[in-house]
Protein backbone atom coordinates (compact mmCIF):
# COMPACT_ATOMS: atom_id res chain seq x y z
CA UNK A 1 -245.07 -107.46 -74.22
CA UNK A 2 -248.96 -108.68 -73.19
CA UNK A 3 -249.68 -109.10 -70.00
CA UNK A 4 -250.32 -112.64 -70.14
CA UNK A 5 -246.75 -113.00 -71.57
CA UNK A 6 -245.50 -111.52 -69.00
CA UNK A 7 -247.37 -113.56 -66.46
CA UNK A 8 -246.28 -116.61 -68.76
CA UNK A 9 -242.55 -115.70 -67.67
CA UNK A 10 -243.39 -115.75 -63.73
CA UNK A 11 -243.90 -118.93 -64.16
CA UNK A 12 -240.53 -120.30 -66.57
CA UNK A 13 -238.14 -117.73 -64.65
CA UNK A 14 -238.78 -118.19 -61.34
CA UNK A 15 -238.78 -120.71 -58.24
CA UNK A 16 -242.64 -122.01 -57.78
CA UNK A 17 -245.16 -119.53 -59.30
CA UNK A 18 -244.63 -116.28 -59.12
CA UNK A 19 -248.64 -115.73 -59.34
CA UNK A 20 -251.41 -117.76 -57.16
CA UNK A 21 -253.46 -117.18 -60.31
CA UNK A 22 -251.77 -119.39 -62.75
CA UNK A 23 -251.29 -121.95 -60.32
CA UNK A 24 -252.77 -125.59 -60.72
CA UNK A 25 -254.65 -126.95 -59.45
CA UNK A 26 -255.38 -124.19 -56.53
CA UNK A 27 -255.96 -125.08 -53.29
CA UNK A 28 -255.30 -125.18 -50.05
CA UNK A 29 -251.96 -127.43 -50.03
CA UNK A 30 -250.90 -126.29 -53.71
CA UNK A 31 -251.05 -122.48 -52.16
CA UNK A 32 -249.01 -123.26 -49.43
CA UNK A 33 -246.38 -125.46 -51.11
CA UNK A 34 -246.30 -123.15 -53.51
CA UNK A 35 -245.43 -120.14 -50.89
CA UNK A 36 -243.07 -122.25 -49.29
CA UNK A 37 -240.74 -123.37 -52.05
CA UNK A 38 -240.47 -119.73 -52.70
CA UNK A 39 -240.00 -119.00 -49.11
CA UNK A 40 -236.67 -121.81 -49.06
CA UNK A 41 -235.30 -120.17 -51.94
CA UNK A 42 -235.52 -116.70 -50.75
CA UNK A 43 -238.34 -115.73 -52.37
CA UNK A 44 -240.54 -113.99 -50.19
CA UNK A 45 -242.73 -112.57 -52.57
CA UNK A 46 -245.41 -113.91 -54.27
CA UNK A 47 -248.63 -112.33 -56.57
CA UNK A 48 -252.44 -113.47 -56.49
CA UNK A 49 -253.46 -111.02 -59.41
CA UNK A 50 -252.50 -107.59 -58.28
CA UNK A 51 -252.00 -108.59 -54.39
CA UNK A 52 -248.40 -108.85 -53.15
CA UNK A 53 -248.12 -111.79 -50.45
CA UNK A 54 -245.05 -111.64 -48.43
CA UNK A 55 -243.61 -113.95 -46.29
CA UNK A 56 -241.58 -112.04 -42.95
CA UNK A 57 -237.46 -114.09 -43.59
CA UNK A 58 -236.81 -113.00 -40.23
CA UNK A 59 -233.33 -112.03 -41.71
CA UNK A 60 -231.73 -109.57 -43.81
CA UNK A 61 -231.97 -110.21 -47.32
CA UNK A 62 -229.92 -108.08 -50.54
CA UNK A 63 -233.43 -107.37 -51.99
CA UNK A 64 -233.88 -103.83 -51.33
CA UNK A 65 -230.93 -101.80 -52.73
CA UNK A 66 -231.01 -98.25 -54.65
CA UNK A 67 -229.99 -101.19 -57.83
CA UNK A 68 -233.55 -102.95 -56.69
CA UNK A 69 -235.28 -99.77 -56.84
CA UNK A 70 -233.80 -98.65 -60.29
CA UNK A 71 -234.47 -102.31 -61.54
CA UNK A 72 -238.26 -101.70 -60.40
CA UNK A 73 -238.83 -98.07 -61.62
CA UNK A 74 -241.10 -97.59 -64.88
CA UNK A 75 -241.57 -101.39 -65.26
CA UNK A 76 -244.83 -103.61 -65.96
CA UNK A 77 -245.97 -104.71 -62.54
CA UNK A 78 -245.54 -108.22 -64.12
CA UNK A 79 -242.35 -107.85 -65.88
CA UNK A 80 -240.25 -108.51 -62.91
CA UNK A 81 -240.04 -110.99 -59.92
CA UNK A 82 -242.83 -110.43 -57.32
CA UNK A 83 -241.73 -107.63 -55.07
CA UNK A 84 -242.87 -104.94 -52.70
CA UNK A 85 -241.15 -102.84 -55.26
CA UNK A 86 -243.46 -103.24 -58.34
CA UNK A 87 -246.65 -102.38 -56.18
CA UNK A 88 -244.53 -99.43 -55.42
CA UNK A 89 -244.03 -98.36 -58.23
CA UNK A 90 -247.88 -99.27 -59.86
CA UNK A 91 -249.17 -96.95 -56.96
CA UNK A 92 -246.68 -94.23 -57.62
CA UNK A 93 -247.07 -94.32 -61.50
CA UNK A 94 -250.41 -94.13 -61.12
CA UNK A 95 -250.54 -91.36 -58.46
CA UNK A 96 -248.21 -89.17 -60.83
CA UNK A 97 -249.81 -89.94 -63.98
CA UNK A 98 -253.50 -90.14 -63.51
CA UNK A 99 -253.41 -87.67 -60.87
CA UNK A 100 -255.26 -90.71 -58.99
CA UNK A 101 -255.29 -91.09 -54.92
CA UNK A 102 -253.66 -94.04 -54.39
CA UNK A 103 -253.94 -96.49 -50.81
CA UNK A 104 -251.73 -99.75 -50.12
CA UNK A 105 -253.50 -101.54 -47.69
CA UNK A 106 -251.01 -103.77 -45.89
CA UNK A 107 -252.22 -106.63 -43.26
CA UNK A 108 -250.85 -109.09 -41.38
CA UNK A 109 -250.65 -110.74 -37.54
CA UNK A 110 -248.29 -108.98 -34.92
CA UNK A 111 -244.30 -109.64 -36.27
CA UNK A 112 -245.06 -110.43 -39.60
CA UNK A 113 -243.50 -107.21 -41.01
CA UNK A 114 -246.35 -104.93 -41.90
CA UNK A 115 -244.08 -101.87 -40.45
CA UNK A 116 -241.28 -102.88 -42.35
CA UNK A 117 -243.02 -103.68 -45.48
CA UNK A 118 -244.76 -99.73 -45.10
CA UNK A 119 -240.79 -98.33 -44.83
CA UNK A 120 -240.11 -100.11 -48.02
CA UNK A 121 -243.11 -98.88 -49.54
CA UNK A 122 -242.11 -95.34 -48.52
CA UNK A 123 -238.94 -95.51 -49.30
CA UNK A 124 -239.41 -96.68 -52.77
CA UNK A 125 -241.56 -93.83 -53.58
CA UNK A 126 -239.21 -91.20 -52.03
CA UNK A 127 -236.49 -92.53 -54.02
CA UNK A 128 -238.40 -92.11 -57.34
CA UNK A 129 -240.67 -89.46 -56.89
CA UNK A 130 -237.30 -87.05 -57.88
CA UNK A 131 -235.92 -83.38 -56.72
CA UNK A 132 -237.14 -79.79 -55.45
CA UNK A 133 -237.62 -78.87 -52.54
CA UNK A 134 -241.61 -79.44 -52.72
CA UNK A 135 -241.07 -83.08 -53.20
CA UNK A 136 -238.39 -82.96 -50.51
CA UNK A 137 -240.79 -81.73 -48.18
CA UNK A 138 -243.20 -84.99 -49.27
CA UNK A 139 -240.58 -87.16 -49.12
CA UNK A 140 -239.88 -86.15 -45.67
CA UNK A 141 -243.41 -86.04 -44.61
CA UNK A 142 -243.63 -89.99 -45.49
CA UNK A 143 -240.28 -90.65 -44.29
CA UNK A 144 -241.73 -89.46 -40.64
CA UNK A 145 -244.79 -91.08 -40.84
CA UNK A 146 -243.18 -94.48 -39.91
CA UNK A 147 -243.63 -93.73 -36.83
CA UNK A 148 -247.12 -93.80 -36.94
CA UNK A 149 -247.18 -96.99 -38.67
């Protein structure tokens, strides 16, 4: 599928637009709107391009299962609903294929869920990355850096 078909299909299968980039007109009120009809509908994430915006619910949400993660694994960053999950998995993919060094920069004011959203990343990748006890020892490694986060 092209990537513009794909993008095509954030915007037919989803509430608001799954991408900032296809929205129109874009501005100010349009972006926010936008962010929070997704936001009332439970979906917290949203896309401009290849940057994941996501809103902090401030309450558990079924989003981040082992089904999520197998739903997210080996698919087209675009393919899917917005999620923490597809960066995820772009980074990892990309890490373990192109031998590439890989950094998720994630930003946001005090409570808005940066630590959280770095556990999810982490998480993701140590429940892809696979076996042995050399990738166990990674997986741990990340798993421990939370607390540095």
């Amino acid at each position: 599928m092209a990537k513009m078909e794909v993008k095509t299909s954030l915007l037919d299968n989803m509430i608001g637009v799954g991408d900032m980039v296809l929205l129109e007109p874009l501005n100010e009120e349009t972006f926010i709107n936008n962010l929070k009809k997704r936001f009332d509908h439970s979906e917290i994430y949203t896309y401009i391009g290849s940057v994941v915006i996501s809103v902090n619910p401030y309450r558990s949400l079924p989003i981040y299962s082992p089904e999520k993660v197998e739903e997210y694994r080996n698919r087209n960053f675009y393919e899917l609903s917005p999620h923490i999950f597809a960066l995820s998995d772009e980074a990892y993919r990309s890490l373990r294929d192109q031998d590439k060094d890989q950094c998720i920069l994630i930003t946001g004011e005090s409570g808005a869920g940066k630590t959280e959203a770095s556990k999810l990343v982490m998480s993701y990748v140590a429940a892809v990355c696979g076996k042995g006890a050399e990738v166990n020892q990674v997986k741990e490694q990340l798993l421990q850096s939370n607390p540095v986060l």
